[in-house]
N, C-alpha and C. Protein backbone atom coordinates (compact mmCIF):
# COMPACT_ATOMS: atom_id res chain seq x y z
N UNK A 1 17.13 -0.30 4.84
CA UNK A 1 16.77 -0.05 6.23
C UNK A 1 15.31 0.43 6.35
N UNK A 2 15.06 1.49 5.53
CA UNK A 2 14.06 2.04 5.85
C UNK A 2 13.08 0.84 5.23
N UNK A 3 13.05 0.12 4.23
CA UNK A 3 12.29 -0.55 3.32
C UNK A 3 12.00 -1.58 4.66
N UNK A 4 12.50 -2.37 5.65
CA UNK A 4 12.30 -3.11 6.67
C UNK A 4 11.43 -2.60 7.42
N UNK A 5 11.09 -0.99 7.60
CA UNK A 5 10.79 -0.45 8.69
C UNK A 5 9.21 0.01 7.66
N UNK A 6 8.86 -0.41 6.67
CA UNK A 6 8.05 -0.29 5.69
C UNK A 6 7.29 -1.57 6.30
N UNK A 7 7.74 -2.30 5.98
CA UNK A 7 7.06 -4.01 6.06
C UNK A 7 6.73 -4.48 7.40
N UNK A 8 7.35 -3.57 8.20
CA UNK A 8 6.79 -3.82 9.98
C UNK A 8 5.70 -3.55 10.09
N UNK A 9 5.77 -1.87 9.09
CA UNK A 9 4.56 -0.78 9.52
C UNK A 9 2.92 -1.37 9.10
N UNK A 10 3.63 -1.73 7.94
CA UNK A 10 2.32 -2.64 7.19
C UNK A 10 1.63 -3.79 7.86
N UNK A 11 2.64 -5.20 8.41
CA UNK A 11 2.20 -5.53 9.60
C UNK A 11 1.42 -4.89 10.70
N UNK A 12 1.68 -4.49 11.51
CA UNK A 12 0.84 -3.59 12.36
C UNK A 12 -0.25 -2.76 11.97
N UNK A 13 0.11 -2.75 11.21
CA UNK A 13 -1.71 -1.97 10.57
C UNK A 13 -2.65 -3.10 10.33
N UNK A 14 -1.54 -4.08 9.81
CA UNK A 14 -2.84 -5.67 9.61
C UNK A 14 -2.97 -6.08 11.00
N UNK A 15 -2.19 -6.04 11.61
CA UNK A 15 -2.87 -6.54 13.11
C UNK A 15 -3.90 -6.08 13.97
N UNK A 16 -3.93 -4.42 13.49
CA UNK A 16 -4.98 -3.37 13.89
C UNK A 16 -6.22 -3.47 13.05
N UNK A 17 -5.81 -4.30 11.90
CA UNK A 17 -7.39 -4.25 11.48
C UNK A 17 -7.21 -3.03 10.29
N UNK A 18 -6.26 -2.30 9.79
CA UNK A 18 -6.17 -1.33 9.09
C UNK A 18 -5.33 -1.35 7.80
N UNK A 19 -5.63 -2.48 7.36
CA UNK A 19 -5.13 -3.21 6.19
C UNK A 19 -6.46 -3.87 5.13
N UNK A 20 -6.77 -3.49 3.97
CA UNK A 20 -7.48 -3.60 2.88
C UNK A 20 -6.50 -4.58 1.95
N UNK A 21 -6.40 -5.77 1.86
CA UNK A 21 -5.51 -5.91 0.74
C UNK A 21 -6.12 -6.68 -0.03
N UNK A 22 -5.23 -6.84 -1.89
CA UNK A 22 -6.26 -7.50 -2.56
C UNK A 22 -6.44 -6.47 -3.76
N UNK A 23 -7.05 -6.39 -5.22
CA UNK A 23 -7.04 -5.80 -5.56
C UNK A 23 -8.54 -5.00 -5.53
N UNK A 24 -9.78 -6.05 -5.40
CA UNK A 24 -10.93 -5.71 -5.06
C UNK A 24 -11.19 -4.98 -3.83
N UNK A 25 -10.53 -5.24 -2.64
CA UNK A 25 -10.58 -4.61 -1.63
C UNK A 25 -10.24 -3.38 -1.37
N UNK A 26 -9.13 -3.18 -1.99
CA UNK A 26 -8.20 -1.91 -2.19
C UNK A 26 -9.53 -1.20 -2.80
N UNK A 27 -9.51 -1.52 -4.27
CA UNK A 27 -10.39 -0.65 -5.10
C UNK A 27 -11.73 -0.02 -3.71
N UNK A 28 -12.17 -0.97 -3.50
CA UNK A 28 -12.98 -0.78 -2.56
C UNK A 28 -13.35 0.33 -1.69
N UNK A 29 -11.95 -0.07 -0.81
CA UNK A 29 -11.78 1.27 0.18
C UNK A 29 -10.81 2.64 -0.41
N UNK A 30 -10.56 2.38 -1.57
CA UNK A 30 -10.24 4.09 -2.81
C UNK A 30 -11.89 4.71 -2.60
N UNK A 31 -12.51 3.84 -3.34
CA UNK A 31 -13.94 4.48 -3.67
C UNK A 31 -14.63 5.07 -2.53
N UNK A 32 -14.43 4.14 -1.47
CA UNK A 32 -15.44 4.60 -0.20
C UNK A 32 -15.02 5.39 0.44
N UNK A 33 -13.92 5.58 0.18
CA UNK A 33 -12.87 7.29 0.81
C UNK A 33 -12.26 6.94 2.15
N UNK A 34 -12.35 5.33 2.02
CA UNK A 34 -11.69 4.95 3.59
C UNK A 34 -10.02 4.50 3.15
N UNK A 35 -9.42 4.78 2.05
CA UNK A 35 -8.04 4.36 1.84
C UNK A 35 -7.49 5.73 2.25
N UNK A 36 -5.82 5.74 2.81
CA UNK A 36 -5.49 7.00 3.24
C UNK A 36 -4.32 6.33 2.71
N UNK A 37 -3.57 5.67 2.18
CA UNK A 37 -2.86 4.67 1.46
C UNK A 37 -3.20 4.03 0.91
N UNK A 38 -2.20 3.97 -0.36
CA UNK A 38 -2.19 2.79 -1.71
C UNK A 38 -0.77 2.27 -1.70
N UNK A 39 -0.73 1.21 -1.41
CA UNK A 39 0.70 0.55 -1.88
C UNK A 39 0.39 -0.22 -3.01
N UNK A 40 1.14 -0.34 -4.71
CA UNK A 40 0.86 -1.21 -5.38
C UNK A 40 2.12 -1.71 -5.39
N UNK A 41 2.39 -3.40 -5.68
CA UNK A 41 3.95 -4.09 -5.81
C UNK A 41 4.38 -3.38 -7.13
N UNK A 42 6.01 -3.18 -7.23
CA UNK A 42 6.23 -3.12 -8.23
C UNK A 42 6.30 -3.97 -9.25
N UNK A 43 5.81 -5.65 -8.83
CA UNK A 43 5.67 -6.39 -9.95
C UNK A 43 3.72 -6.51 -10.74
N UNK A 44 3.44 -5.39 -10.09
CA UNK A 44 1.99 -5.87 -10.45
C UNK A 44 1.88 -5.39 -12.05
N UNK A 45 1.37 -5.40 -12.91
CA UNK A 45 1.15 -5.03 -14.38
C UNK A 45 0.59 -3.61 -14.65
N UNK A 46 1.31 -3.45 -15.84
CA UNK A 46 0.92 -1.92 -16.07
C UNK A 46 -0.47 -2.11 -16.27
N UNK A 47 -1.22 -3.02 -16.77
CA UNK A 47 -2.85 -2.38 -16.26
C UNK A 47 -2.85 -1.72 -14.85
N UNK A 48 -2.84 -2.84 -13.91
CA UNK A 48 -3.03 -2.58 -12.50
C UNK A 48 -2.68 -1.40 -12.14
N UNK A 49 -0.93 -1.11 -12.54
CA UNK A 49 -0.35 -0.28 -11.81
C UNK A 49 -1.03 1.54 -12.39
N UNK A 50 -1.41 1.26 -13.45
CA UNK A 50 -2.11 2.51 -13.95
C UNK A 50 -3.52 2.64 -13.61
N UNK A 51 -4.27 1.47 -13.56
CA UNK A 51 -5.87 1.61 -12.69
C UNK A 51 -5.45 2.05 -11.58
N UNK A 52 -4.71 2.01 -10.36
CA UNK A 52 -4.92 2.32 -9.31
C UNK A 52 -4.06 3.92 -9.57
N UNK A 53 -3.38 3.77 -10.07
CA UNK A 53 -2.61 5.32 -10.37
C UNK A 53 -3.48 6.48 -10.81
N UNK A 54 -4.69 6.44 -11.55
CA UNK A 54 -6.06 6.95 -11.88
C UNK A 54 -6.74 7.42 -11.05
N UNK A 55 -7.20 5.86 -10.38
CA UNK A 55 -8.36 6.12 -9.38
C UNK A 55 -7.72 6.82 -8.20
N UNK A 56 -6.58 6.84 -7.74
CA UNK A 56 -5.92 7.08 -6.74
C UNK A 56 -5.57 8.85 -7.10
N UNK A 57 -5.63 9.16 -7.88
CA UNK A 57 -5.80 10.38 -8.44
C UNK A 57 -6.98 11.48 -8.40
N UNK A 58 -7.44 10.32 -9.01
CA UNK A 58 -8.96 10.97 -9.21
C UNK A 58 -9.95 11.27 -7.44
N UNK A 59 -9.19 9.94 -6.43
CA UNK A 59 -9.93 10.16 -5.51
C UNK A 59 -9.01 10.86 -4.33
N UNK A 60 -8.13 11.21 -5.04
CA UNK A 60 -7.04 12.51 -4.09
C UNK A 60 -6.53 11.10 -2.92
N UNK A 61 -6.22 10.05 -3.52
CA UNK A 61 -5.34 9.19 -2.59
C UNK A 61 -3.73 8.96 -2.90
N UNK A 62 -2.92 8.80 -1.91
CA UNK A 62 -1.22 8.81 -2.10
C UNK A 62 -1.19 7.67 -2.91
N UNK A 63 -0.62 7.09 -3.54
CA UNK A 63 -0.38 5.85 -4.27
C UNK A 63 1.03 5.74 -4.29
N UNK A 64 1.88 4.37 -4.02
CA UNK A 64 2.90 4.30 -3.94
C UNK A 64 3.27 2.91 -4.81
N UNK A 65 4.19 2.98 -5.58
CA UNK A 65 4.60 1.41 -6.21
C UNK A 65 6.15 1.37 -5.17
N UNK A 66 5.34 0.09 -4.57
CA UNK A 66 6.91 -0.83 -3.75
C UNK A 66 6.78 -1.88 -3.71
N UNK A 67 7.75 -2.78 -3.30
CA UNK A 67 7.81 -3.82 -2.95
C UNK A 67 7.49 -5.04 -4.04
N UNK A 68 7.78 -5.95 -3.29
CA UNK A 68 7.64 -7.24 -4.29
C UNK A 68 6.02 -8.05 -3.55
N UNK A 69 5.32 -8.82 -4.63
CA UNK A 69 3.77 -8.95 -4.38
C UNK A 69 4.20 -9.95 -3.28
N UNK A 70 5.40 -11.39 -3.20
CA UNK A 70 5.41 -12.01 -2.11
C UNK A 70 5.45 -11.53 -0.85
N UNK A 71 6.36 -10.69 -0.84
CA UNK A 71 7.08 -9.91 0.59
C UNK A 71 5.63 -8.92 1.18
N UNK A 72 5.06 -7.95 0.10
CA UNK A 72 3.85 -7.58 0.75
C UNK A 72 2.64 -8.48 1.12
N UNK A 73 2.29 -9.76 0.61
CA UNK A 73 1.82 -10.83 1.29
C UNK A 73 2.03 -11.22 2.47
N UNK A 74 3.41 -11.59 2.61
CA UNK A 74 3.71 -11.94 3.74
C UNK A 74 4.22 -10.68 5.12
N UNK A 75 3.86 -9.58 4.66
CA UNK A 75 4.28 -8.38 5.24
C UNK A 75 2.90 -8.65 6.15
N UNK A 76 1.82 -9.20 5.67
CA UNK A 76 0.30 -9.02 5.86
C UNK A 76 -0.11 -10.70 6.53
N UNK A 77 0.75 -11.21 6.46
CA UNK A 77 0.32 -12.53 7.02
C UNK A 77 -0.42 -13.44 5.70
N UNK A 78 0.07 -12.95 4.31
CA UNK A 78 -0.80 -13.94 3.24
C UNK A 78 -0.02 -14.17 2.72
N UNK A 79 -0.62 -14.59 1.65
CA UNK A 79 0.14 -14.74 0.26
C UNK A 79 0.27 -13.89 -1.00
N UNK A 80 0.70 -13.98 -2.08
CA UNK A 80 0.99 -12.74 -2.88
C UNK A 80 -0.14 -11.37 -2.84
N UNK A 81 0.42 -10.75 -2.55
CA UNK A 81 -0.40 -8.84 -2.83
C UNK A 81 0.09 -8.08 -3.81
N UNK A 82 -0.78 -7.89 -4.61
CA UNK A 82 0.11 -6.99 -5.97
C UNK A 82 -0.40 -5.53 -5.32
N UNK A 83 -1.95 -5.88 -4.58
CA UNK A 83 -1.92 -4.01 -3.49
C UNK A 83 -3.06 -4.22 -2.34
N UNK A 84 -2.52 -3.14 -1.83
CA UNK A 84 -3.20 -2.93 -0.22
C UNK A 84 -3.44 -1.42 0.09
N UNK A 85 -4.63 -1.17 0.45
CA UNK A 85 -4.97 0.34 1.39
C UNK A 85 -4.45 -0.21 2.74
N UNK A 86 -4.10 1.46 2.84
CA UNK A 86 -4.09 1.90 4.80
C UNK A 86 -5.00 2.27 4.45
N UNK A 87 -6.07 1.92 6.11
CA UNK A 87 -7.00 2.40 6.35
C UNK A 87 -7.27 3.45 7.81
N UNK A 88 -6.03 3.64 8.31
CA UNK A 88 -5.85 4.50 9.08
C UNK A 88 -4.79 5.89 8.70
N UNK A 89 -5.27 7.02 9.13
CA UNK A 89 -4.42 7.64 8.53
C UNK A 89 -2.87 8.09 9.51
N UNK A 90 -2.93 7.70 10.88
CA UNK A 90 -1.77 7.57 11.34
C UNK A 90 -0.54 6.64 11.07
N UNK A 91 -1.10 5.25 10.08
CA UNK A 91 0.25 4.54 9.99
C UNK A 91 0.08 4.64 8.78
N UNK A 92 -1.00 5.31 7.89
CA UNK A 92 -0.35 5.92 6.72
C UNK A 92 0.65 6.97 6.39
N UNK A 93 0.76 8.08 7.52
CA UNK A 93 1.74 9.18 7.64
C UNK A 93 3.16 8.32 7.61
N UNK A 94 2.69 7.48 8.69
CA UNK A 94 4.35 6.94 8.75
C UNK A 94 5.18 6.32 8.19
N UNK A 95 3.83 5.30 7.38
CA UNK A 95 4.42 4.38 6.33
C UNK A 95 4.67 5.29 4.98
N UNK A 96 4.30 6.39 4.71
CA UNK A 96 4.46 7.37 3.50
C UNK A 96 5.61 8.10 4.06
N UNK A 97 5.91 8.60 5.32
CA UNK A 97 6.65 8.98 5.73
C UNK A 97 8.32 7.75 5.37
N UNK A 98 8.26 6.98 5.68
CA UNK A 98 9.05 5.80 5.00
C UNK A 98 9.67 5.70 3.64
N UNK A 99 8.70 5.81 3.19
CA UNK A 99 8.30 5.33 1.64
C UNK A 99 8.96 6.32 1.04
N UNK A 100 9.01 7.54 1.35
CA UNK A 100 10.15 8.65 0.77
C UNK A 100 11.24 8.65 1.39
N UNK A 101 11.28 8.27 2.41
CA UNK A 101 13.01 8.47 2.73
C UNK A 101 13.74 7.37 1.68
N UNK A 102 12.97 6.14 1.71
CA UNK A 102 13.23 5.19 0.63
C UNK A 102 13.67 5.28 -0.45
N UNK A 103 12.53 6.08 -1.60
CA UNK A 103 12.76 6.90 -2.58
C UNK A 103 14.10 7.69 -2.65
N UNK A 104 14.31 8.74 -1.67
CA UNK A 104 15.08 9.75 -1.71
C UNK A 104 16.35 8.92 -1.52
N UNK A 105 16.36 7.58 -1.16
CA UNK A 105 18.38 7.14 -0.84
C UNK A 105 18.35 6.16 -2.23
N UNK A 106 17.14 6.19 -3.22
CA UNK A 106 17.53 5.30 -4.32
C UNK A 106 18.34 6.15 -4.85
């Protein structure tokens, strides 16, 4: 349930313009201090999933592993995403807000 209400949220942030996705892009807006969210897929590779787990650390950003790289593609209107910044921090609350209730009913 909640995981549906994940993939809306993400939508709407791409429609607002508040979607970074990609792995260059992401990195991107970590560095420039404009990510307020990290979603990485859980199929992306333990390189990936540990570079952004680092930098996302290091630059005091939430980092989250979900989803599958198709479904967050198409969550976004593309094709496969292994990751994506929020770039707003209101539908990052909500979508993090999500993202643990998620967690907490696995």
């Amino acid at each position: 349930m909640a995981q549906n209400k994940i993939y809306s949220m993400i939508g709407l942030a791409m429609k607002a313009g508040k979607i970074a996705s990609g792995e260059f892009s992401t990195e991107k807006a970590v560095k420039q201090g404009s990510a307020a969210l990290v979603i990485v897929s859980e199929e992306a590779s333990d390189n990936t999933k540990k570079k952004f787990r680092n930098m996302c650390t290091y630059y005091q950003v939430p980092v989250y592993f979900f989803g599958e790289k198709e479904v967050l593609g198409h969550a976004i209107g593309k094709e496969f995403r292994a990751s994506l910044a929020v770039l707003d921090s209101g539908f990052a609350k909500a979508i993090e807000k999500n993202l643990s209730i998620k967690l907490q009913t696995e």
